[in-house]
Protein backbone atom coordinates (compact mmCIF):
# COMPACT_ATOMS: atom_id res chain seq x y z
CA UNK A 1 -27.05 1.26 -39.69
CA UNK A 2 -25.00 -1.62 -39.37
CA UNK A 3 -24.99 -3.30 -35.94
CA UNK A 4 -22.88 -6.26 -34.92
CA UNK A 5 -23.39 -8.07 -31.24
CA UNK A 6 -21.10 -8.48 -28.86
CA UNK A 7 -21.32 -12.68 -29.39
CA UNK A 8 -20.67 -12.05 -33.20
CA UNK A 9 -17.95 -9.70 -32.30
CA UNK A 10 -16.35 -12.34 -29.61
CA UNK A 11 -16.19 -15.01 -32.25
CA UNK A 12 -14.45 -13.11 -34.57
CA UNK A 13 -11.85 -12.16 -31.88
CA UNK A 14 -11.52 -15.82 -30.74
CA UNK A 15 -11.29 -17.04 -34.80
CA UNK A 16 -8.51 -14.81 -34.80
CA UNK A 17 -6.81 -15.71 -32.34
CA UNK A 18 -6.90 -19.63 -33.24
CA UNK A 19 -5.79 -18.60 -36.43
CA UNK A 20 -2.76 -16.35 -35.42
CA UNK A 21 -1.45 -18.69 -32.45
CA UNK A 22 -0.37 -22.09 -30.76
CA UNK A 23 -3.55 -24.34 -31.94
CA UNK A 24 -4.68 -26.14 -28.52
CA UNK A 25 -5.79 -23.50 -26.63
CA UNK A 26 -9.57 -22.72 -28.33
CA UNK A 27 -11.99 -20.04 -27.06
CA UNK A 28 -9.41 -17.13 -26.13
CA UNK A 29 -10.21 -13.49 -26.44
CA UNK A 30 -7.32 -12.05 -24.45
CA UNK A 31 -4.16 -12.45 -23.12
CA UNK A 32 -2.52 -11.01 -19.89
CA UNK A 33 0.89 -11.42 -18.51
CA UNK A 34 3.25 -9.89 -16.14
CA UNK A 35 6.75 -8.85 -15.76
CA UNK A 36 9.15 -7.69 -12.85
CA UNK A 37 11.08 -4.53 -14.46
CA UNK A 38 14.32 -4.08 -12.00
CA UNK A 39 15.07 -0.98 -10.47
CA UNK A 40 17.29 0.76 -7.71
CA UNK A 41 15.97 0.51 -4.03
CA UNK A 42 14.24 3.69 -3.30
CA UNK A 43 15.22 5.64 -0.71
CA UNK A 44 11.31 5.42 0.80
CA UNK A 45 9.93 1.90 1.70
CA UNK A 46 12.65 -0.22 0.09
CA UNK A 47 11.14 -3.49 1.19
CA UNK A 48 7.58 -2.19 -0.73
CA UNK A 49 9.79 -2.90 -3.98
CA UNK A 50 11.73 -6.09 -2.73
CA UNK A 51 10.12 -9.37 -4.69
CA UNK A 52 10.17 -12.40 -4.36
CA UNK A 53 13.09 -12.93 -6.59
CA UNK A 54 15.08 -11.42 -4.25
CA UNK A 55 15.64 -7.85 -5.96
CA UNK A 56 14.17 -4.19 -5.91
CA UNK A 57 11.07 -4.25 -9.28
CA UNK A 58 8.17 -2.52 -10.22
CA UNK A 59 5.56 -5.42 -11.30
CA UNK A 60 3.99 -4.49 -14.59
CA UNK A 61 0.96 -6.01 -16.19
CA UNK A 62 -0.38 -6.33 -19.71
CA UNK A 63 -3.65 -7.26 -21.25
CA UNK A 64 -4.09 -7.82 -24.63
CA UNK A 65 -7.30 -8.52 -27.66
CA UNK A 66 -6.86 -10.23 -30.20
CA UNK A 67 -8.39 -7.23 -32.07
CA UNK A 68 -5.59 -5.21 -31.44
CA UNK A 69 -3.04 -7.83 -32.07
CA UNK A 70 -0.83 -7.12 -35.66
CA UNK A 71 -2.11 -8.76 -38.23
CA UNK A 72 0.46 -11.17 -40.25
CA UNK A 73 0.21 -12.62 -43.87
């Protein structure tokens, strides 16, 4: 049975990700980021929808591993 820990498997992940971004930014495992996607003002609680940017958005969120990332030659 092969077994690999969860500190062997986080190095990997954070080797990767030195390897496949912007160097400067060591010890990353993840990513997460956010977006306003623009909609029309619902008819129910309008101002629940109303940002800060001054229009009507759901606010989305994305996390991401390095595991799961593409890989590129």
């Amino acid at each position: 049975m092969f077994v690999i820990s969860i500190e062997d498997e986080m190095r990997e992940i954070m080797q990767n990700f030195e390897a496949q971004t912007v160097p400067g930014f060591p010890r990353i495992i993840g990513v997460i980021d956010g977006t306003h996607i623009r909609i029309k003002a619902p008819l129910k609680q309008p101002n629940a929808y109303f940002n800060r940017k001054k229009f009507h958005s759901f606010n989305t969120q994305v996390s991401r591993i390095n595991s799961l990332l593409p890989k590129f030659n």
